[in-house]
PDB file of N, CA and C in Angstrom:
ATOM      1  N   UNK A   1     -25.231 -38.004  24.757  1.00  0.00           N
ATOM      2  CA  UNK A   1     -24.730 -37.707  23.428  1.00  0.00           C
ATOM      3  C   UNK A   1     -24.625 -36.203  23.230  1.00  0.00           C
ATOM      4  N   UNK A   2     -23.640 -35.561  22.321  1.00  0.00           N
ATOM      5  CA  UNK A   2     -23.844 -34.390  21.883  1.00  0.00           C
ATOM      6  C   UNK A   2     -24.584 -34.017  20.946  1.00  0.00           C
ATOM      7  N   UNK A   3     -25.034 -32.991  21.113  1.00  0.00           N
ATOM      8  CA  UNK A   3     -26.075 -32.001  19.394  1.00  0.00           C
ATOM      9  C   UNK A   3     -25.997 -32.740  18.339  1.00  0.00           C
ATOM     10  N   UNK A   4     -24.565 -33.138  18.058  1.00  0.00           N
ATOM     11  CA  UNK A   4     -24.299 -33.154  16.697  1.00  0.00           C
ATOM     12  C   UNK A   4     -24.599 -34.884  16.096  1.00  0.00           C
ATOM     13  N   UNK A   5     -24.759 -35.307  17.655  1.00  0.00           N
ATOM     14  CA  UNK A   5     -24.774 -36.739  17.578  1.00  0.00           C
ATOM     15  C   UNK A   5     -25.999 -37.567  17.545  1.00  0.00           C
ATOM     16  N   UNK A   6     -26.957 -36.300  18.903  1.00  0.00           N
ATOM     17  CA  UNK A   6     -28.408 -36.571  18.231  1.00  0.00           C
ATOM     18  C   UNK A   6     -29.212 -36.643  17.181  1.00  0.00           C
ATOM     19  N   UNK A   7     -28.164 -35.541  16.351  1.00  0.00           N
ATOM     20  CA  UNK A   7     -28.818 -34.518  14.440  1.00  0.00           C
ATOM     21  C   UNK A   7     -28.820 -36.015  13.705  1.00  0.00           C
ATOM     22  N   UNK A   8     -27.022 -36.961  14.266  1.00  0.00           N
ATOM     23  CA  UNK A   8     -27.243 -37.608  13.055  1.00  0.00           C
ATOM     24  C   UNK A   8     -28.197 -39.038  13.259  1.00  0.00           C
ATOM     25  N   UNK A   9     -28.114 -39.235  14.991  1.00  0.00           N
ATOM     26  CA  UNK A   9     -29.514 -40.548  15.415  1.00  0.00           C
ATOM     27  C   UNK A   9     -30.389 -39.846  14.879  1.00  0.00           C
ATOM     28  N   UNK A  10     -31.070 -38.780  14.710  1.00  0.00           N
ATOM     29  CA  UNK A  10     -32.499 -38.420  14.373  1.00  0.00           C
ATOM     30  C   UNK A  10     -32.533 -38.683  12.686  1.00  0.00           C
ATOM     31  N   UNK A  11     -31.204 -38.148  12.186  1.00  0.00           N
ATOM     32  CA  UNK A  11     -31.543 -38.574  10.568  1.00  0.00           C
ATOM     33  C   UNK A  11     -31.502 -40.134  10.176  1.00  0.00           C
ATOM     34  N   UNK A  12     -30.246 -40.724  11.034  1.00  0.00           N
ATOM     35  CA  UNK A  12     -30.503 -42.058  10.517  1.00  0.00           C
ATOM     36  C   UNK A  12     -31.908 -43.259  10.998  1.00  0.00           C
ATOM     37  N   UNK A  13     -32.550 -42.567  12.774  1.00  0.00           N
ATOM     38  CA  UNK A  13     -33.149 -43.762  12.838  1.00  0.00           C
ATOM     39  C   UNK A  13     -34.686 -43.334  11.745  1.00  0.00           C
ATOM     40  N   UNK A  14     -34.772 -41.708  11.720  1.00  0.00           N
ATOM     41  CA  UNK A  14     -35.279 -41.533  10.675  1.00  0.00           C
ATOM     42  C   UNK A  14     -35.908 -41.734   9.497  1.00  0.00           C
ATOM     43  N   UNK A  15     -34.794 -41.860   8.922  1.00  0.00           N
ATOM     44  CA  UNK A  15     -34.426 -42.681   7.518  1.00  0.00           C
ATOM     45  C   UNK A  15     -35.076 -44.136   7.698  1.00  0.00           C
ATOM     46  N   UNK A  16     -34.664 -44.847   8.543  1.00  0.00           N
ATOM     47  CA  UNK A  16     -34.703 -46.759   8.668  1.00  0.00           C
ATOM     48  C   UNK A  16     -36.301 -46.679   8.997  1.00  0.00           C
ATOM     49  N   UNK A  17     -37.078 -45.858   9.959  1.00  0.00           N
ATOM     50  CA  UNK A  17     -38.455 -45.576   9.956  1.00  0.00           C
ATOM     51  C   UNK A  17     -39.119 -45.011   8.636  1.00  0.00           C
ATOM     52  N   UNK A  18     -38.890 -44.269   8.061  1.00  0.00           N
ATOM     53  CA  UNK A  18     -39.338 -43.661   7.007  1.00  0.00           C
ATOM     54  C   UNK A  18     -39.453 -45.122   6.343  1.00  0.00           C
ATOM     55  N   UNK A  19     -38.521 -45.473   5.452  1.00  0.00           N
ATOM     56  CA  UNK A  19     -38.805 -46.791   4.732  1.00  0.00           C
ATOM     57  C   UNK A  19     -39.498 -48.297   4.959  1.00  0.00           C
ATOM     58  N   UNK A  20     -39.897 -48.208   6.822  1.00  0.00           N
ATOM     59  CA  UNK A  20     -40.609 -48.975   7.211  1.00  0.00           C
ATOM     60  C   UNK A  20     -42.033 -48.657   7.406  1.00  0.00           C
ATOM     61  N   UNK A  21     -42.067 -47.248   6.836  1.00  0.00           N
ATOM     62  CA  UNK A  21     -43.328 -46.439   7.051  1.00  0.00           C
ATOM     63  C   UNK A  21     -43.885 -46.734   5.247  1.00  0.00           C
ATOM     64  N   UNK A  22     -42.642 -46.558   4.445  1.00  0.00           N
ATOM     65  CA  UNK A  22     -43.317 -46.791   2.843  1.00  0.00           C
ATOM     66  C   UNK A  22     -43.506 -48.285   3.017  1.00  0.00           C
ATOM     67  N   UNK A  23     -42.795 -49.250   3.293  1.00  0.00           N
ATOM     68  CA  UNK A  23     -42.808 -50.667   2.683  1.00  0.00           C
ATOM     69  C   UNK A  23     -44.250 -51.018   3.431  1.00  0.00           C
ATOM     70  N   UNK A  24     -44.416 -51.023   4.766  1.00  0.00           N
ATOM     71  CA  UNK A  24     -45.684 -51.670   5.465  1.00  0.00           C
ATOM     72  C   UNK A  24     -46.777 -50.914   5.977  1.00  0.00           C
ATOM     73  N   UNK A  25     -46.422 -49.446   5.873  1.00  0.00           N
ATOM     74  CA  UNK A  25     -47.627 -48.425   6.216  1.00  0.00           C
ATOM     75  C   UNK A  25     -47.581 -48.011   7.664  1.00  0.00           C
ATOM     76  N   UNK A  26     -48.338 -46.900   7.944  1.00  0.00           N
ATOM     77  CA  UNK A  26     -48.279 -46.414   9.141  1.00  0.00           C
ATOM     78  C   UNK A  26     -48.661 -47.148  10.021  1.00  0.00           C
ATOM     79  N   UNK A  27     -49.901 -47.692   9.792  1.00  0.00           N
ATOM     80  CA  UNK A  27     -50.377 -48.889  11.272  1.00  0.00           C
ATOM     81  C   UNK A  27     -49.765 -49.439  11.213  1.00  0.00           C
ATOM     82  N   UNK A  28     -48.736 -49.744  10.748  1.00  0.00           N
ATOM     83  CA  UNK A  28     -47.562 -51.402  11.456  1.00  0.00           C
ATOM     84  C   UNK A  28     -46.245 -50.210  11.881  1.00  0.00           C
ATOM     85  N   UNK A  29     -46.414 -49.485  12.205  1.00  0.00           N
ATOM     86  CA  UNK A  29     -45.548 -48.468  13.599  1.00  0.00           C
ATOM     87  C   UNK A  29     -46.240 -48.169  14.546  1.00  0.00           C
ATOM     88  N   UNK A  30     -44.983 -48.533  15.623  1.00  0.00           N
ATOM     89  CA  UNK A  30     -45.398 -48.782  16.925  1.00  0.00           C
ATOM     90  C   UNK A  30     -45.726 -46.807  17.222  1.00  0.00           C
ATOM     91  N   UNK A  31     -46.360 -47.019  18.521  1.00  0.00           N
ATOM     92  CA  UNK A  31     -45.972 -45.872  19.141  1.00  0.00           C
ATOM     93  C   UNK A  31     -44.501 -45.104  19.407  1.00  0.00           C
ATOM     94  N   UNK A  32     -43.443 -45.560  20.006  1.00  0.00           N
ATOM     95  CA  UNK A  32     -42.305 -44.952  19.940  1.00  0.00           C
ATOM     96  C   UNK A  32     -41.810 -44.543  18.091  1.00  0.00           C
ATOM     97  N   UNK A  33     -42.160 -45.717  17.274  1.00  0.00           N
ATOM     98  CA  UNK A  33     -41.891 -45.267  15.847  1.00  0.00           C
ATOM     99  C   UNK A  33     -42.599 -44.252  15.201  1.00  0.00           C
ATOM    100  N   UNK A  34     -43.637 -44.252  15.240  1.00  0.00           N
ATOM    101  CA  UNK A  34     -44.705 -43.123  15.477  1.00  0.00           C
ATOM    102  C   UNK A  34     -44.280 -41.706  15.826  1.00  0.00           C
ATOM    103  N   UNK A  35     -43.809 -41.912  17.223  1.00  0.00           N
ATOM    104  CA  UNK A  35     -43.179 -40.700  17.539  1.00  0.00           C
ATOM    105  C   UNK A  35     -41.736 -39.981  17.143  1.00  0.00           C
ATOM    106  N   UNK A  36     -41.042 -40.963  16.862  1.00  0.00           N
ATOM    107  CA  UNK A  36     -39.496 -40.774  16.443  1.00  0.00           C
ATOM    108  C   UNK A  36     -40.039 -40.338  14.684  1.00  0.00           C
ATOM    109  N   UNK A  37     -40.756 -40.428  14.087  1.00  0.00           N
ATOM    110  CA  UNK A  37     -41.405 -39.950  13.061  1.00  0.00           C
ATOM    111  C   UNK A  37     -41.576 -38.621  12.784  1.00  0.00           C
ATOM    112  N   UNK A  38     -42.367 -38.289  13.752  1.00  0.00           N
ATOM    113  CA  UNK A  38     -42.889 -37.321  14.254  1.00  0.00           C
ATOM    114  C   UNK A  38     -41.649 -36.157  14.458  1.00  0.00           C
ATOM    115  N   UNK A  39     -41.294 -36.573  15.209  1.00  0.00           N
ATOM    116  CA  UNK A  39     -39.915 -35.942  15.677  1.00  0.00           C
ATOM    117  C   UNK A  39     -39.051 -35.043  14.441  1.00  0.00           C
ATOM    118  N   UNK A  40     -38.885 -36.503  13.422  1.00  0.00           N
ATOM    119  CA  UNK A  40     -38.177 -36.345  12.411  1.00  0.00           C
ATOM    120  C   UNK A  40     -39.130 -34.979  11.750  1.00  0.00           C
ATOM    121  N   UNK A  41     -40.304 -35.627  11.239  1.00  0.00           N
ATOM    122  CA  UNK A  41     -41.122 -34.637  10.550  1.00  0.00           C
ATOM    123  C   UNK A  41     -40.842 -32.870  10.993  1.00  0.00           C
ATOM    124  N   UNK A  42     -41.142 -32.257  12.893  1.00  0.00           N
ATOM    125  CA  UNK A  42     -40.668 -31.369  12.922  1.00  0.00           C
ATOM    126  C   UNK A  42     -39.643 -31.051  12.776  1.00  0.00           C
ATOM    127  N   UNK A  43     -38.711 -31.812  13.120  1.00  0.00           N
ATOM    128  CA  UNK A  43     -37.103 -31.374  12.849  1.00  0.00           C
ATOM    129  C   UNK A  43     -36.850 -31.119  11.618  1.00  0.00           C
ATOM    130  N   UNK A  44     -37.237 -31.602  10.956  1.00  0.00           N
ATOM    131  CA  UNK A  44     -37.761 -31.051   8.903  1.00  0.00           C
ATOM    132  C   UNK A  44     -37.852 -30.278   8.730  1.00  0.00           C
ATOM    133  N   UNK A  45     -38.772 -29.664   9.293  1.00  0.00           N
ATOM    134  CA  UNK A  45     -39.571 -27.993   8.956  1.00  0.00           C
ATOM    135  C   UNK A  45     -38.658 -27.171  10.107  1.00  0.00           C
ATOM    136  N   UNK A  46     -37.868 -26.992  10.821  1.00  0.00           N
ATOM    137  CA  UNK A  46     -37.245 -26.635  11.434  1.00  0.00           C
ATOM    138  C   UNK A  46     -36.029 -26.231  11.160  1.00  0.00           C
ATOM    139  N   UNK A  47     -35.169 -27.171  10.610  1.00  0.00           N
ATOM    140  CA  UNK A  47     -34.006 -27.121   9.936  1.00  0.00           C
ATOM    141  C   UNK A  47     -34.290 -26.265   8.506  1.00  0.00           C
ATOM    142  N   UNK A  48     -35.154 -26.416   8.011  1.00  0.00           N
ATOM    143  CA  UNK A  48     -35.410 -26.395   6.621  1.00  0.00           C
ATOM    144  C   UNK A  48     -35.988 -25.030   6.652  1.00  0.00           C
ATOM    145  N   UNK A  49     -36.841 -24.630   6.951  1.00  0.00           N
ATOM    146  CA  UNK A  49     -37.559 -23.618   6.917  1.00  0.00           C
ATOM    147  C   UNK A  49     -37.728 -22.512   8.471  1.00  0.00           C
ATOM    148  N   UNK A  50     -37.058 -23.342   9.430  1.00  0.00           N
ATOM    149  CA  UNK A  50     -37.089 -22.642  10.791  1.00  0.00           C
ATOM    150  C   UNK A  50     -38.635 -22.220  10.964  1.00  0.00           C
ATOM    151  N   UNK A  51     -39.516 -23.362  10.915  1.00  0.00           N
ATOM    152  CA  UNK A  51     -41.280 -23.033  11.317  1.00  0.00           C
ATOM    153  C   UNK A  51     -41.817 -24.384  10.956  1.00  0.00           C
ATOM    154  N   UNK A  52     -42.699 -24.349  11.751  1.00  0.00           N
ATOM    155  CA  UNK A  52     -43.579 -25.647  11.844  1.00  0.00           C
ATOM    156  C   UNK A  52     -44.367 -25.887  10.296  1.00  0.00           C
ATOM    157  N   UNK A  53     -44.642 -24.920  10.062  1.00  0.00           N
ATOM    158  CA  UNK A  53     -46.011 -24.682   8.912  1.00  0.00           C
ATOM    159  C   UNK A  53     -45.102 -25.958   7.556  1.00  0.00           C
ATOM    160  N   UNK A  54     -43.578 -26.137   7.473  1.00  0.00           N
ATOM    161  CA  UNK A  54     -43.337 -27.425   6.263  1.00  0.00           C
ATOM    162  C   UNK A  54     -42.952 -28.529   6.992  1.00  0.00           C
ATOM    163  N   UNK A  55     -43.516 -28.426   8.402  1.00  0.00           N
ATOM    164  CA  UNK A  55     -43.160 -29.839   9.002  1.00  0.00           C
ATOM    165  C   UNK A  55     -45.028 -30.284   8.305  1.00  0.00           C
ATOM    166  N   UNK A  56     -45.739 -29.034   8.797  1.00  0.00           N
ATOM    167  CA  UNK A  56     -47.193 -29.870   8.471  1.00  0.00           C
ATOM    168  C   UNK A  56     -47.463 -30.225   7.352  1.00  0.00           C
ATOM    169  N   UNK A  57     -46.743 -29.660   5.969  1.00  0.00           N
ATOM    170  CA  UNK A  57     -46.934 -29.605   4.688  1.00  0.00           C
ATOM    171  C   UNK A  57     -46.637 -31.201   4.399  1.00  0.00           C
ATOM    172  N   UNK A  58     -45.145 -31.580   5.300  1.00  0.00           N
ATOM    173  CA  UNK A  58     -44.769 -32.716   5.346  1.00  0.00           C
ATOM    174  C   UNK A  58     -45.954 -33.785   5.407  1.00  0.00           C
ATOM    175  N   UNK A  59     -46.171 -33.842   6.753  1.00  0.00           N
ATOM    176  CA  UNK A  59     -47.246 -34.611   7.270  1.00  0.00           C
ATOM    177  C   UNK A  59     -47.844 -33.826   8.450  1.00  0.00           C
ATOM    178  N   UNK A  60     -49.331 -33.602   7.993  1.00  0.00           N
ATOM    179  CA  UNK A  60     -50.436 -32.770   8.176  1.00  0.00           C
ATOM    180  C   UNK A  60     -50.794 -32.993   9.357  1.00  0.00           C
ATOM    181  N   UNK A  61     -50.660 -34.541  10.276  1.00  0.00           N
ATOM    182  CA  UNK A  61     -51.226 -35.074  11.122  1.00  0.00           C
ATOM    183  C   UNK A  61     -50.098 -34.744  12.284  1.00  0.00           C
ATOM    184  N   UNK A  62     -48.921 -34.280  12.079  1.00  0.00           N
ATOM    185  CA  UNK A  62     -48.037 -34.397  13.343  1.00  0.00           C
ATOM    186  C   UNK A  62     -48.108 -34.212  14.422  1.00  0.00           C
ATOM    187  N   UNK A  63     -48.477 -33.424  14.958  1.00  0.00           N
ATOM    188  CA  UNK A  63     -48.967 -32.584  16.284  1.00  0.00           C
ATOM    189  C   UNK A  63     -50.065 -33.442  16.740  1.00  0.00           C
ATOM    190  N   UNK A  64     -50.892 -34.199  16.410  1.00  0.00           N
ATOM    191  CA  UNK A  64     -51.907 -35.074  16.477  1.00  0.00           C
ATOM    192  C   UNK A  64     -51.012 -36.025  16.913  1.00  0.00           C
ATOM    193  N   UNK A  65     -50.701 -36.682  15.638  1.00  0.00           N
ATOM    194  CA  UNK A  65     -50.178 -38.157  15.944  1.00  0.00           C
ATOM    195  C   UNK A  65     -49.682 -38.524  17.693  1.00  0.00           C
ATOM    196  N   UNK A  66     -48.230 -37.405  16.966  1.00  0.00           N
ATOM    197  CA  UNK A  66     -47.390 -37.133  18.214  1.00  0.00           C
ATOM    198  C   UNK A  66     -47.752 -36.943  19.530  1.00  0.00           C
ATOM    199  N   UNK A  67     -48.599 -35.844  19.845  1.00  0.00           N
ATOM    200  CA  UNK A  67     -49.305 -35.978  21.004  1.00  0.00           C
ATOM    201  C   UNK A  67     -49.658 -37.367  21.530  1.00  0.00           C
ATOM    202  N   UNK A  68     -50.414 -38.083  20.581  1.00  0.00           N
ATOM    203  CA  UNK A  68     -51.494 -39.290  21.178  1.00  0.00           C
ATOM    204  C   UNK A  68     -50.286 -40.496  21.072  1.00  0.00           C
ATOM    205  N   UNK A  69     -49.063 -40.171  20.327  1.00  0.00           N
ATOM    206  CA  UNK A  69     -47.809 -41.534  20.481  1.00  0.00           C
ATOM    207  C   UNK A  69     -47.205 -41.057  22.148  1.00  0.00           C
ATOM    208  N   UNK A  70     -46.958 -39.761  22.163  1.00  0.00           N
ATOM    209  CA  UNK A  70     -46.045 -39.536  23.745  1.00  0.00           C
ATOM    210  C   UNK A  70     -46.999 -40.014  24.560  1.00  0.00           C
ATOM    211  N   UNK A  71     -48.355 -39.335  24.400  1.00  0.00           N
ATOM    212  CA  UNK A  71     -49.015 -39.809  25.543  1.00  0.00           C
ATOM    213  C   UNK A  71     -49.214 -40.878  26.320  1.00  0.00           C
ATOM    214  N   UNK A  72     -49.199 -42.175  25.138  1.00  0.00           N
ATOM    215  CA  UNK A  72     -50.009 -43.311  25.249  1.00  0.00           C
ATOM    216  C   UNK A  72     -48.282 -43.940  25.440  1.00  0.00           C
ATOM    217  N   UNK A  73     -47.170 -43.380  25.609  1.00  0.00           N
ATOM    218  CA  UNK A  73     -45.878 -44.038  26.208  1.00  0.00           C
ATOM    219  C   UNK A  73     -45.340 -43.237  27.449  1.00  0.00           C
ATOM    220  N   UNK A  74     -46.242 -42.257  27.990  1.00  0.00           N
ATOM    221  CA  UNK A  74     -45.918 -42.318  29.196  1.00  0.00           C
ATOM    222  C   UNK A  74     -45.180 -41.027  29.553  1.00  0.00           C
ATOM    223  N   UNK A  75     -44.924 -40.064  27.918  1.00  0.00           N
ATOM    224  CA  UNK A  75     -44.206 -38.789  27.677  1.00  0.00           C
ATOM    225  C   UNK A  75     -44.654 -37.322  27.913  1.00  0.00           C
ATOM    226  N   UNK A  76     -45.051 -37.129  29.067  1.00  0.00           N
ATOM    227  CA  UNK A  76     -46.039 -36.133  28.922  1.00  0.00           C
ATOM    228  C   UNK A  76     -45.517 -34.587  28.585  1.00  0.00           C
ATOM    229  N   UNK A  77     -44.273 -34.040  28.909  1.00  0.00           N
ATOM    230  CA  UNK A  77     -43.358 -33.451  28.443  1.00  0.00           C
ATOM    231  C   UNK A  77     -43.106 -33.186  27.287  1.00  0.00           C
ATOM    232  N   UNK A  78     -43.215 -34.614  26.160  1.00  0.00           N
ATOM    233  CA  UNK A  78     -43.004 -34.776  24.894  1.00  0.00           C
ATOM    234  C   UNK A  78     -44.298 -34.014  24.767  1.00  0.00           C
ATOM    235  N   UNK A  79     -45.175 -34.559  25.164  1.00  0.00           N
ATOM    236  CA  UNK A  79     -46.544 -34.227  24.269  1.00  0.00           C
ATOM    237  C   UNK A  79     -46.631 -32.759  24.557  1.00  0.00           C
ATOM    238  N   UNK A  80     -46.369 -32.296  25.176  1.00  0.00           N
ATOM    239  CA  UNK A  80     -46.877 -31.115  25.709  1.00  0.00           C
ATOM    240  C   UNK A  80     -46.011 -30.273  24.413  1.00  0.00           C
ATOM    241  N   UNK A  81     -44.973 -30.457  24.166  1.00  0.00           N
ATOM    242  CA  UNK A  81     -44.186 -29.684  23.086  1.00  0.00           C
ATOM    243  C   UNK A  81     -44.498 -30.009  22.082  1.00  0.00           C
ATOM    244  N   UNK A  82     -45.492 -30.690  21.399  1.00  0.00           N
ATOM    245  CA  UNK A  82     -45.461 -31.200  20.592  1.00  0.00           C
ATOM    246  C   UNK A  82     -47.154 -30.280  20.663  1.00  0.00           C
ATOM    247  N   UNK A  83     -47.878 -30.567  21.285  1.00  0.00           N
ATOM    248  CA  UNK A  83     -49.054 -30.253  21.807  1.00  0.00           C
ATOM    249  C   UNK A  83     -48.987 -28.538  21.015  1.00  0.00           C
ATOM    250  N   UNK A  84     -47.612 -27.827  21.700  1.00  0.00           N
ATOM    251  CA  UNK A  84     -47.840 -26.817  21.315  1.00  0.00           C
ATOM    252  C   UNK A  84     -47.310 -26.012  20.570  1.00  0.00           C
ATOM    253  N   UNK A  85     -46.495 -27.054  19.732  1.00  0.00           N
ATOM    254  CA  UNK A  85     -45.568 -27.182  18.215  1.00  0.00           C
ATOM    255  C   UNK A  85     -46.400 -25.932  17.313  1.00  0.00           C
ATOM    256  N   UNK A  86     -47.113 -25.221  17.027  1.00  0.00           N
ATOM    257  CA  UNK A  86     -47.377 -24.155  16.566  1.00  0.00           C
ATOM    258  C   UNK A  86     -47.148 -22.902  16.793  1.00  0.00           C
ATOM    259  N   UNK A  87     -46.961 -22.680  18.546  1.00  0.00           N
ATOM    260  CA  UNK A  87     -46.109 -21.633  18.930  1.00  0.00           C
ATOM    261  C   UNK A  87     -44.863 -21.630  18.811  1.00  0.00           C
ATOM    262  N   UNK A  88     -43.940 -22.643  18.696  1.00  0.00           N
ATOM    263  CA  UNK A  88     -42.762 -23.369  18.987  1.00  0.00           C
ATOM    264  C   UNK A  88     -41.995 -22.429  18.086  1.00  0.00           C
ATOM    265  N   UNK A  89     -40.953 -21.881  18.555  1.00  0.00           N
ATOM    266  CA  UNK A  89     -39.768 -21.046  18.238  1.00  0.00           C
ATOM    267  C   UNK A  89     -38.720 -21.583  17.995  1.00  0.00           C
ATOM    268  N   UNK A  90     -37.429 -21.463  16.674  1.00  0.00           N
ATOM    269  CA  UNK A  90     -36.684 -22.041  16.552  1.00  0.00           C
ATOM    270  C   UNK A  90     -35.917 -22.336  17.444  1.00  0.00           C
ATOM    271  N   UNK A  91     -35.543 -21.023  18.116  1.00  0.00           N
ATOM    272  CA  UNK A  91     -34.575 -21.236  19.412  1.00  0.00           C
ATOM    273  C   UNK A  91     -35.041 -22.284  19.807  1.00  0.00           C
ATOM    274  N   UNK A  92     -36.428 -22.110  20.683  1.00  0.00           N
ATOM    275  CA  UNK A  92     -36.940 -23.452  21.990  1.00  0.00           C
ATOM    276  C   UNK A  92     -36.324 -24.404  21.185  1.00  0.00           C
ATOM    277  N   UNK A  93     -37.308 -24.628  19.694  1.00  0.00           N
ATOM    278  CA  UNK A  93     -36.724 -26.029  19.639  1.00  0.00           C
ATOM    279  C   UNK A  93     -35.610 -26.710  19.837  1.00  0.00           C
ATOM    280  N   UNK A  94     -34.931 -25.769  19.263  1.00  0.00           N
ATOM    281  CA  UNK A  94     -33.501 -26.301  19.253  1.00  0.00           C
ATOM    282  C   UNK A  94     -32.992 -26.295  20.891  1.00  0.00           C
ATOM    283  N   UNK A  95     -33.276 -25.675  21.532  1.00  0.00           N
ATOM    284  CA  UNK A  95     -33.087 -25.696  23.076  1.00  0.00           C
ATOM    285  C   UNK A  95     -33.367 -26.658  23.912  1.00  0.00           C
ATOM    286  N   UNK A  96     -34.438 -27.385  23.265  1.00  0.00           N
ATOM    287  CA  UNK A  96     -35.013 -28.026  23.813  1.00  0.00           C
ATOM    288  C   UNK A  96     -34.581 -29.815  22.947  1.00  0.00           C
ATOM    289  N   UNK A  97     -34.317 -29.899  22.045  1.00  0.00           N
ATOM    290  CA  UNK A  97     -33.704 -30.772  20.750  1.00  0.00           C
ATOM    291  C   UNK A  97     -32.952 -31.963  21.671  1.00  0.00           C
ATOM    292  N   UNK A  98     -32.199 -31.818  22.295  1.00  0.00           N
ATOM    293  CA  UNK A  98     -31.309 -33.125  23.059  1.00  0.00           C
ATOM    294  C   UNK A  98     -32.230 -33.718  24.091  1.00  0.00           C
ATOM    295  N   UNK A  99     -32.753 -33.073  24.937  1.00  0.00           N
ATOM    296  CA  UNK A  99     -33.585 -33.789  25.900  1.00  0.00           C
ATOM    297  C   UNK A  99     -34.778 -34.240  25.314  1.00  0.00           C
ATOM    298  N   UNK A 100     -35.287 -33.623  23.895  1.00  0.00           N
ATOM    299  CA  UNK A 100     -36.675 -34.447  23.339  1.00  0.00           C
ATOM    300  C   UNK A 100     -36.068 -36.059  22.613  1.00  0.00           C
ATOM    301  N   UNK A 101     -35.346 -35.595  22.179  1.00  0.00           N
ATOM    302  CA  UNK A 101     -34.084 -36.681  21.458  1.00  0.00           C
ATOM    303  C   UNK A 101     -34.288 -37.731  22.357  1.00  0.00           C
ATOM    304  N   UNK A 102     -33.591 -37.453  23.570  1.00  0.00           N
ATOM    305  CA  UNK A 102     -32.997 -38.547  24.700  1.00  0.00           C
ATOM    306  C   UNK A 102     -34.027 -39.466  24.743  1.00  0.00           C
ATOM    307  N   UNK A 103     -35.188 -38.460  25.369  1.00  0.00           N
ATOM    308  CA  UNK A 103     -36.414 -39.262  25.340  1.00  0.00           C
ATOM    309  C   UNK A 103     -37.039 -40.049  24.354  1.00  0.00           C
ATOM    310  N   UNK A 104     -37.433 -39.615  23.586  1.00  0.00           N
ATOM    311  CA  UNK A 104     -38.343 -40.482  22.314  1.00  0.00           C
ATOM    312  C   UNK A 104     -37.001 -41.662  22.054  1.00  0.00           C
ATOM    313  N   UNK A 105     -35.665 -41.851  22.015  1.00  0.00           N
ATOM    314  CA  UNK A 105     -34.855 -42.553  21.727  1.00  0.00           C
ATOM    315  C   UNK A 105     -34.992 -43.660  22.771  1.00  0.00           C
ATOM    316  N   UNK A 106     -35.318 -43.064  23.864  1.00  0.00           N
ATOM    317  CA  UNK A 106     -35.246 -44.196  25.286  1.00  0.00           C
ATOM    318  C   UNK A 106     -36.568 -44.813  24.868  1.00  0.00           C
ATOM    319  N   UNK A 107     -37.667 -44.195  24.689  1.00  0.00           N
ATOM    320  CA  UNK A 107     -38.728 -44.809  24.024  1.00  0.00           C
ATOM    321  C   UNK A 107     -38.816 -45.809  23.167  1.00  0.00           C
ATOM    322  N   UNK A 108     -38.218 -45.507  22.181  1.00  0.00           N
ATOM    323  CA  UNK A 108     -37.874 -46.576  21.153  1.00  0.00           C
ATOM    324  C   UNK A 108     -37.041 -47.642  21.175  1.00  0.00           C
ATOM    325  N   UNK A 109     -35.560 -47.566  22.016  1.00  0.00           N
ATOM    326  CA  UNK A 109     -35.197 -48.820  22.758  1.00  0.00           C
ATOM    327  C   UNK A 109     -36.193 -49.009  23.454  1.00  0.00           C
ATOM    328  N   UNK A 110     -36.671 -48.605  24.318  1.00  0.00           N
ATOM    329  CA  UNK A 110     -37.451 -49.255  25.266  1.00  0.00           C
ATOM    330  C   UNK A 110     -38.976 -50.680  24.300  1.00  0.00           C
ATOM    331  N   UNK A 111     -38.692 -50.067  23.678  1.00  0.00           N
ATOM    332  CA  UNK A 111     -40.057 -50.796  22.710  1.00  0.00           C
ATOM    333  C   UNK A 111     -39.523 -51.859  21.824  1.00  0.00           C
ATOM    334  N   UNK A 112     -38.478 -51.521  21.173  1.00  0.00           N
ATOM    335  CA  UNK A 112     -37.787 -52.516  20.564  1.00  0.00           C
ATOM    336  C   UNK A 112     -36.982 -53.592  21.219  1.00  0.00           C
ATOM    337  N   UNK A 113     -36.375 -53.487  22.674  1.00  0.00           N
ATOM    338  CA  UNK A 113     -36.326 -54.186  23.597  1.00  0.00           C
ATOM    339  C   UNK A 113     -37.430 -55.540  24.048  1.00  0.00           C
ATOM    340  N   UNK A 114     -38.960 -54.527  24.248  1.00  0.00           N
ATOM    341  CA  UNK A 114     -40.005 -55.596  24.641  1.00  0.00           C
ATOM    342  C   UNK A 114     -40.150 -55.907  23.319  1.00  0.00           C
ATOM    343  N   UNK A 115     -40.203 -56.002  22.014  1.00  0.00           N
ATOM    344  CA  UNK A 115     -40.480 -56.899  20.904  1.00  0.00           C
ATOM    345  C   UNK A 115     -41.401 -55.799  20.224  1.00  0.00           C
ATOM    346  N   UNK A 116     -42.049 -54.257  20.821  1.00  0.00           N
ATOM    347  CA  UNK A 116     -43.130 -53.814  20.267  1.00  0.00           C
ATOM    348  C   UNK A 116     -42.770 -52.994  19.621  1.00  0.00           C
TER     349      UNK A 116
END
């Protein structure tokens, strides 16, 4: 996919998580949802403010979560950027934005595929 195509998978699957996050709560998201969350959350503070500090304002736990969702699916790459999402520079991110995309997305088919 291109940039522009990931921006809008990240807002819409986003969005469809977000409201499955209000209606049934965080423990009934999987790990890949979890992380595509996550995702969303920095890409928030990124777009918005170009710095992590209103992704955390968002949700406080991200860098946490996230870490322990990539990990526990096998992402170690993910986690590691995520891990160190406080140094994280707009550029990288964004440099880095399609291939985190690809992944956490393959994740999430991959999960919604097996039923989880």
């Amino acid at each position: 996919m291109k940039y522009s195509e990931w921006e809008n998978w990240l807002i819409e699957t986003g969005d469809d998580i977000i409201h499955k996050k209000a209606a049934t709560g965080w423990q009934n998201l999987n790990d890949a949802e979890r992380l595509t969350y996550c995702l969303w959350v920095l890409d928030y503070g990124m777009r918005n403010a170009g710095d992590v500090q209103t992704a955390e304002d968002v949700f406080p736990d991200f860098q946490k979560e996230a870490v322990a969702s990539a990990t526990r699916l096998g992402l170690a790459d993910i986690a590691a950027i995520f891990e160190n999402a406080g140094s994280l520079s707009q550029e990288r991110y964004f440099n880095e934005f399609e291939k985190v995309c690809s992944s956490v997305s393959g994740a999430l088919s991959a999960s919604a595929s097996s039923g989880g």
